[in-house]
C-alpha atoms as a PDB file:
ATOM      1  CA  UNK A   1     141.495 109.904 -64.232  1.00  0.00           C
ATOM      2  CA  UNK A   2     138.561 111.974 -63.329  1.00  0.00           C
ATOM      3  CA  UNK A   3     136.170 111.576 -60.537  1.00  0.00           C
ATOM      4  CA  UNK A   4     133.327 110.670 -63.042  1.00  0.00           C
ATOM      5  CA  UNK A   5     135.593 108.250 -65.138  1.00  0.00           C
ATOM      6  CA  UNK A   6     136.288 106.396 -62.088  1.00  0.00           C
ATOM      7  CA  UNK A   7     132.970 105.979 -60.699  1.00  0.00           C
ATOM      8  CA  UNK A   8     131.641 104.496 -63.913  1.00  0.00           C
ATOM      9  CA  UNK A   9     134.445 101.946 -63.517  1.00  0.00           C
ATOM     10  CA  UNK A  10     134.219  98.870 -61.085  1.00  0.00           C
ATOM     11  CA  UNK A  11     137.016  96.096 -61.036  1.00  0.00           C
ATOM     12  CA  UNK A  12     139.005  97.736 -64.014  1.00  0.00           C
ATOM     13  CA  UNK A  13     135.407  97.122 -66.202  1.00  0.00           C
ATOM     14  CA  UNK A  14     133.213  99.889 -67.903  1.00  0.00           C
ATOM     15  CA  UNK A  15     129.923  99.736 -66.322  1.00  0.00           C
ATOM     16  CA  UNK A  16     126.914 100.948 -68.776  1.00  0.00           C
ATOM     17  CA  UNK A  17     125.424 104.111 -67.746  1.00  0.00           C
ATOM     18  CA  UNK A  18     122.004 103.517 -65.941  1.00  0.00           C
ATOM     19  CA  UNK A  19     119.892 103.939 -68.901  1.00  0.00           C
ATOM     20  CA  UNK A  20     121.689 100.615 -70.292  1.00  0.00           C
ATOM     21  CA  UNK A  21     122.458  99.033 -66.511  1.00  0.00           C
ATOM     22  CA  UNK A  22     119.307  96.231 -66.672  1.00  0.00           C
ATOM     23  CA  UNK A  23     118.532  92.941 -67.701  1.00  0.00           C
ATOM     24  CA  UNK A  24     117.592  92.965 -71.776  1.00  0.00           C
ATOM     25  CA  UNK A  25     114.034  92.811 -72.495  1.00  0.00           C
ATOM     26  CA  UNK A  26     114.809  90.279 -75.335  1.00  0.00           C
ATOM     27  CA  UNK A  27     115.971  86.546 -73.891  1.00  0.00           C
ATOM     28  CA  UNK A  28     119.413  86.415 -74.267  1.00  0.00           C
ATOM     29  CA  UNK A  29     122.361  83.173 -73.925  1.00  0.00           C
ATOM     30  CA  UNK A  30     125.458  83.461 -72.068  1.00  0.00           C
ATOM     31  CA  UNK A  31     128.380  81.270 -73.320  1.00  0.00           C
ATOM     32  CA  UNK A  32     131.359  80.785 -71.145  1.00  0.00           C
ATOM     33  CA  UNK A  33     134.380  80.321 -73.639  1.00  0.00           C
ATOM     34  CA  UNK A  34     138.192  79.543 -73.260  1.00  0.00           C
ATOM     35  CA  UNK A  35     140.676  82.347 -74.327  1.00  0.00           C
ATOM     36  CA  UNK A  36     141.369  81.518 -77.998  1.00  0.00           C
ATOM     37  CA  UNK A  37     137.663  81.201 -78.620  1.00  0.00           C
ATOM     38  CA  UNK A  38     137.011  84.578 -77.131  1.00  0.00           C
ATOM     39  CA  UNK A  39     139.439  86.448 -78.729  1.00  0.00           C
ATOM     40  CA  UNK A  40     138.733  84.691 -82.290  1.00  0.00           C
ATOM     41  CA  UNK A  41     134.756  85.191 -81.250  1.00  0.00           C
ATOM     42  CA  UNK A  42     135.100  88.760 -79.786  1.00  0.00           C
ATOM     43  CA  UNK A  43     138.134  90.122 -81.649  1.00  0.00           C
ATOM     44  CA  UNK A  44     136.337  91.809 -84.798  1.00  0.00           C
ATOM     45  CA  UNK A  45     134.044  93.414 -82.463  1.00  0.00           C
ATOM     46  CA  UNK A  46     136.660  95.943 -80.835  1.00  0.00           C
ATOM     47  CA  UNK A  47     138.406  98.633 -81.630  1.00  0.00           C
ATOM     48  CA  UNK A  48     141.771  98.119 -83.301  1.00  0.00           C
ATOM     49  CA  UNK A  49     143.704  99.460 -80.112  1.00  0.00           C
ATOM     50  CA  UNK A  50     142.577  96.320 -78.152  1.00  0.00           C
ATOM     51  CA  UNK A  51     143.455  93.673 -80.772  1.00  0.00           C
ATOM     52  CA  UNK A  52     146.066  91.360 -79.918  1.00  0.00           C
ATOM     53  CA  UNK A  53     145.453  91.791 -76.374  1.00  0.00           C
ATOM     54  CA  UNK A  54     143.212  88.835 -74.256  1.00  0.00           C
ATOM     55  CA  UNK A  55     139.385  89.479 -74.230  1.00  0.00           C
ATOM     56  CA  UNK A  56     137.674  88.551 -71.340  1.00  0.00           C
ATOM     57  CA  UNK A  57     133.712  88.989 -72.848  1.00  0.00           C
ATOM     58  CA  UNK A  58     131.620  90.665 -75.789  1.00  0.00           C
ATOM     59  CA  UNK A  59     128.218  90.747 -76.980  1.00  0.00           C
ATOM     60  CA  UNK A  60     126.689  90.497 -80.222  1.00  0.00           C
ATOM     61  CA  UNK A  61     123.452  91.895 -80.241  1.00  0.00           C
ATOM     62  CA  UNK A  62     121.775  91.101 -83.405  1.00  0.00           C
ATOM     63  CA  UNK A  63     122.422  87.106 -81.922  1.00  0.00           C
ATOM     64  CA  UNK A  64     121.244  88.458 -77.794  1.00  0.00           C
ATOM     65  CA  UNK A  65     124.462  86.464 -77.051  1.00  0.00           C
ATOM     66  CA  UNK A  66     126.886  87.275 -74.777  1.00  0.00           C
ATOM     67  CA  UNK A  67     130.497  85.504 -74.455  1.00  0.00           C
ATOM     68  CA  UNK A  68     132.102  85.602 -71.020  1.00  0.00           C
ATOM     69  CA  UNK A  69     135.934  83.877 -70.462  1.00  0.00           C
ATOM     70  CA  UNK A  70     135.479  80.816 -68.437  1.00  0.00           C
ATOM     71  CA  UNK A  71     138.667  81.418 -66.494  1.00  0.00           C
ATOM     72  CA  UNK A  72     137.747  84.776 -64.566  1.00  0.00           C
ATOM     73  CA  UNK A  73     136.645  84.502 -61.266  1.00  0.00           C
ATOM     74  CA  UNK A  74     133.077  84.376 -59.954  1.00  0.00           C
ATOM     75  CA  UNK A  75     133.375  88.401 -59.339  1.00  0.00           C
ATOM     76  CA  UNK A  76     134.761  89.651 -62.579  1.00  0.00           C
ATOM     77  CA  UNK A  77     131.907  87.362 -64.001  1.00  0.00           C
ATOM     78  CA  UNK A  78     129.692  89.295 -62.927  1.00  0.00           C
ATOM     79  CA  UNK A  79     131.241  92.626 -63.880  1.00  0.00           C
ATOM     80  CA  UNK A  80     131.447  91.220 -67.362  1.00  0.00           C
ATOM     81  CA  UNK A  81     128.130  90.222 -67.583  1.00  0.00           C
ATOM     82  CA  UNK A  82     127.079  93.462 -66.569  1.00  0.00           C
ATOM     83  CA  UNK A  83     128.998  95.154 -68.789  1.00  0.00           C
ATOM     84  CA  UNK A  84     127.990  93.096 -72.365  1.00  0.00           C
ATOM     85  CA  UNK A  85     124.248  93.286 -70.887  1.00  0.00           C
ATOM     86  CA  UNK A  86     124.576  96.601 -71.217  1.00  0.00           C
ATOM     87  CA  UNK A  87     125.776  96.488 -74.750  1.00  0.00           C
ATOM     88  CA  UNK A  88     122.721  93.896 -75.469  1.00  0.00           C
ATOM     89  CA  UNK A  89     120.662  97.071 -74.125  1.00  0.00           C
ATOM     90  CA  UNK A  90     122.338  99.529 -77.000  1.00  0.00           C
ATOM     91  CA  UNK A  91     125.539 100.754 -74.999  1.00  0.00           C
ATOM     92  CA  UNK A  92     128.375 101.686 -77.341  1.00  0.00           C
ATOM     93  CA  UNK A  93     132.090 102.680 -75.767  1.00  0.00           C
ATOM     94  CA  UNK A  94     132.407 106.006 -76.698  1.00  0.00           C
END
């Protein structure tokens, strides 16, 4: 992994790039979901290589919703919620 891959990682999580890394201008909901809602919820919304595996978040911006798993700890959270705010902002994975 390169030095620039690994700096826009934190906890195993994709942080957005700055231009994405702020609160959304539109009001948005957060909804803190169990595993098989969040991978029924989230699952059409990834790429096919992470089917199948457990999601812990997504966002669908035409709704300004974000789904976070209700198991993770306070601290991946967070890092979740960064990272689907982000998306809410216009991030795409590349």
């Amino acid at each position: 992994m390169t030095f620039l891959a690994m700096a826009l990682m934190i906890g195993g999580i994709a942080m957005p790039p700055a231009k994405y890394d702020h609160e959304p201008r539109r009001p948005y909901s957060v909804h803190y979901v169990d595993q098989m809602t969040a991978n029924q919820v989230c699952a059409s919304k990834l790429r096919e290589a992470a089917r199948g595996s457990n999601i812990w978040g997504c966002a669908v911006p035409l709704m300004n919703t974000i789904f976070v798993l209700e198991t993770l700890p306070p601290n991946k959270r967070k890092l979740v919620l960064r990272h689907e705010r982000g998306h809410l902002n216009g991030w795409k994975h590349r």
